[in-house]
N, C-alpha and C. Protein backbone atom coordinates (compact mmCIF):
# COMPACT_ATOMS: atom_id res chain seq x y z
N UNK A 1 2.31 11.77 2.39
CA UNK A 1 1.13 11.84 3.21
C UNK A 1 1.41 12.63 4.49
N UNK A 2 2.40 12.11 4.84
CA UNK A 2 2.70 12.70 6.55
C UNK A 2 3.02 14.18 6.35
N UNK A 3 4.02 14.94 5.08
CA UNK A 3 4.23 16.14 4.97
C UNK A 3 2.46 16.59 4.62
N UNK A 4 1.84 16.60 4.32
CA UNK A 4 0.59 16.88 3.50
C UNK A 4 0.14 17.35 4.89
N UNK A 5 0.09 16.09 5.85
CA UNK A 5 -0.74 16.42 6.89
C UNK A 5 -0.06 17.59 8.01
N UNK A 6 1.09 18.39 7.90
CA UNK A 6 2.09 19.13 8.36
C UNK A 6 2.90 18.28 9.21
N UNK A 7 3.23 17.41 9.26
CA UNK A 7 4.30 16.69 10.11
C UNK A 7 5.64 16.54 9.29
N UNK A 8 6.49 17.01 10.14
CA UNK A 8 7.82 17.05 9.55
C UNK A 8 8.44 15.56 9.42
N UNK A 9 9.06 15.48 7.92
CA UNK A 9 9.72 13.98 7.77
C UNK A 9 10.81 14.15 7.91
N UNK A 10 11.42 14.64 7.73
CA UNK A 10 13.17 14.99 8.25
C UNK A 10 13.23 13.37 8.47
N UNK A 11 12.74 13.28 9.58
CA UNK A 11 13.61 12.13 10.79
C UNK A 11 12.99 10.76 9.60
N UNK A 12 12.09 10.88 9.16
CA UNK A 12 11.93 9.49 8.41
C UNK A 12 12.61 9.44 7.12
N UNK A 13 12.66 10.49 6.32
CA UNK A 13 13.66 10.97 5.48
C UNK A 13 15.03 9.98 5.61
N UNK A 14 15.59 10.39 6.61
CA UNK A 14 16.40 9.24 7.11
C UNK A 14 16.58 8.07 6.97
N UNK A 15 15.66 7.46 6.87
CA UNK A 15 15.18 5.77 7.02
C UNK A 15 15.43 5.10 5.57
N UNK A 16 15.21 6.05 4.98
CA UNK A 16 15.47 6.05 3.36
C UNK A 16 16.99 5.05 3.07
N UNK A 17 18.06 5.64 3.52
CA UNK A 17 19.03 4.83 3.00
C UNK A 17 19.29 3.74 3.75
N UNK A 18 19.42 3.86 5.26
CA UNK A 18 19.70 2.10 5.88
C UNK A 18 18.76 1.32 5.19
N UNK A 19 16.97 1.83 4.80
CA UNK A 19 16.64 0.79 4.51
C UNK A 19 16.39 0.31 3.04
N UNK A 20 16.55 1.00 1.77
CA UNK A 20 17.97 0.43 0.71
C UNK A 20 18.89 -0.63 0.81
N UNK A 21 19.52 -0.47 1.96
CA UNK A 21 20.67 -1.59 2.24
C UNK A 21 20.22 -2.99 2.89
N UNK A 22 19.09 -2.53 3.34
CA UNK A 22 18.41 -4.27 3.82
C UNK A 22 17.70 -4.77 2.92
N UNK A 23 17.31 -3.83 1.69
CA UNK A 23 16.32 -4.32 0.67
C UNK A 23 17.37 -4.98 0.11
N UNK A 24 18.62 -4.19 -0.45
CA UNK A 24 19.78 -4.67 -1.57
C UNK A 24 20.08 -6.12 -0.99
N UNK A 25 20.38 -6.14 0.86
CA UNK A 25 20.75 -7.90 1.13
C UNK A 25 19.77 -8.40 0.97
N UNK A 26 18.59 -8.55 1.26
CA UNK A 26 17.56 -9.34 1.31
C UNK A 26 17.72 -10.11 -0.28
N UNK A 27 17.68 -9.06 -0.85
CA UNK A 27 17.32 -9.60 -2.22
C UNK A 27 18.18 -10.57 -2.99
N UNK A 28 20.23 -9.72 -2.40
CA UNK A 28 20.91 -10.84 -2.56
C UNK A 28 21.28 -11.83 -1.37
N UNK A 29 20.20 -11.68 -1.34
CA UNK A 29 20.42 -12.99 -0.16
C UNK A 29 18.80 -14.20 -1.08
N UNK A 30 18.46 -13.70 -1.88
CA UNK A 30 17.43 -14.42 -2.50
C UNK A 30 16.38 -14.65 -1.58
N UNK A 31 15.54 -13.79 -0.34
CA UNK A 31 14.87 -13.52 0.20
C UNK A 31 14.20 -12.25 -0.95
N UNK A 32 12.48 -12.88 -0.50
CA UNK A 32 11.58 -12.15 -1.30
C UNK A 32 11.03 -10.45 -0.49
N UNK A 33 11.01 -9.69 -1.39
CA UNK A 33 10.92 -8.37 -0.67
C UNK A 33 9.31 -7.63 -1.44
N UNK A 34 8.48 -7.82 -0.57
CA UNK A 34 7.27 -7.22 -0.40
C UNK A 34 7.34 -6.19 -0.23
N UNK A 35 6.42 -5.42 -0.72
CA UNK A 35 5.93 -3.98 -0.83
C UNK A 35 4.37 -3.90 -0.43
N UNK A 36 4.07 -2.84 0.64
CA UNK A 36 2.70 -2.73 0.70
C UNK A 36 2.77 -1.44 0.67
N UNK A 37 1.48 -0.80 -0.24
CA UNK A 37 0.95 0.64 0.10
C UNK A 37 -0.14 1.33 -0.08
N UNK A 38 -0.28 2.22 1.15
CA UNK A 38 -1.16 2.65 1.63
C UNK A 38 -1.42 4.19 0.91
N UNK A 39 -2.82 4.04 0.49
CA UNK A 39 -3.21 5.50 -0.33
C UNK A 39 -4.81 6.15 0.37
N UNK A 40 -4.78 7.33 0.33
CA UNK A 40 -5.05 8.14 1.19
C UNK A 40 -5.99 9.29 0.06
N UNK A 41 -7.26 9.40 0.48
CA UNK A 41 -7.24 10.58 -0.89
C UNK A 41 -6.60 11.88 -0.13
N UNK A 42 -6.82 12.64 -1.12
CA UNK A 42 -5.42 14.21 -1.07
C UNK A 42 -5.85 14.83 0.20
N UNK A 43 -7.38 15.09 0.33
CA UNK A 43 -6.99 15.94 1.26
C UNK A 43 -7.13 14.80 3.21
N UNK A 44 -6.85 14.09 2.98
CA UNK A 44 -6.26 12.90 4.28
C UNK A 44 -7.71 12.74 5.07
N UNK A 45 -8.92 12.80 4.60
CA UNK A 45 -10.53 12.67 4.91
C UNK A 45 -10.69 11.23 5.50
N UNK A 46 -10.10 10.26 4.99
CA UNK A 46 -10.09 8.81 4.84
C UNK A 46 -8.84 7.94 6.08
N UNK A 47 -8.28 8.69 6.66
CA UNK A 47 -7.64 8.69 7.68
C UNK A 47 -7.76 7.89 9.05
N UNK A 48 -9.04 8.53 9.15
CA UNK A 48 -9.74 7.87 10.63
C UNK A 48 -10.08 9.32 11.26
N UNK A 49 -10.87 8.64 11.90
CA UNK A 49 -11.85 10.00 12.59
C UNK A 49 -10.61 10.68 14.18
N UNK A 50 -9.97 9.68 14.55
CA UNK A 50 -9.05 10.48 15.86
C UNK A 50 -7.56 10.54 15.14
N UNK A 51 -7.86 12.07 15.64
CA UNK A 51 -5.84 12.34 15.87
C UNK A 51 -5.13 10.91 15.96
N UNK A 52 -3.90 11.37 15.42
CA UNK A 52 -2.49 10.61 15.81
C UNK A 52 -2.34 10.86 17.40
N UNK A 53 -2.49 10.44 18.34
CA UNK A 53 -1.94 10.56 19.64
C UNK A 53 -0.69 10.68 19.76
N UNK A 54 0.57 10.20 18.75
CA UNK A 54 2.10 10.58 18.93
C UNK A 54 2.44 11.51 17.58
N UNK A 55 1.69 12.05 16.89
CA UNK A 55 1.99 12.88 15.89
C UNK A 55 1.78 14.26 16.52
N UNK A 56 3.25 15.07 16.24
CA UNK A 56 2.79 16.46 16.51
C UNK A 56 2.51 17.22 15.72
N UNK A 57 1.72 18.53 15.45
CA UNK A 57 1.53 19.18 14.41
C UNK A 57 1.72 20.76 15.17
């Protein structure tokens, strides 16, 4: 979504593997691991009517 809308993920890209490793303990730790997600049609219409105020483009 965020590349779609031209914002660079690089930096969240990132986030990707530390947070793998809290999913992997959680889980063996027998703590339950929720998933929520958020869908958007393609061209990002459904968004909200104002800018991101901390998103740059």
């Amino acid at each position: 979504m965020f590349d779609r809308a031209g914002i660079d993920i690089s930096v969240i890209r990132r986030a990707i593997a530390p947070t793998a490793k809290v999913i992997s303990a959680a889980r063996a730790a027998g703590l339950p691991v929720i998933y929520v997600k958020e869908e958007h049609r393609p061209d990002l219409s459904d968004i909200g009517a104002q800018p991101c105020s901390t998103c740059r483009t």
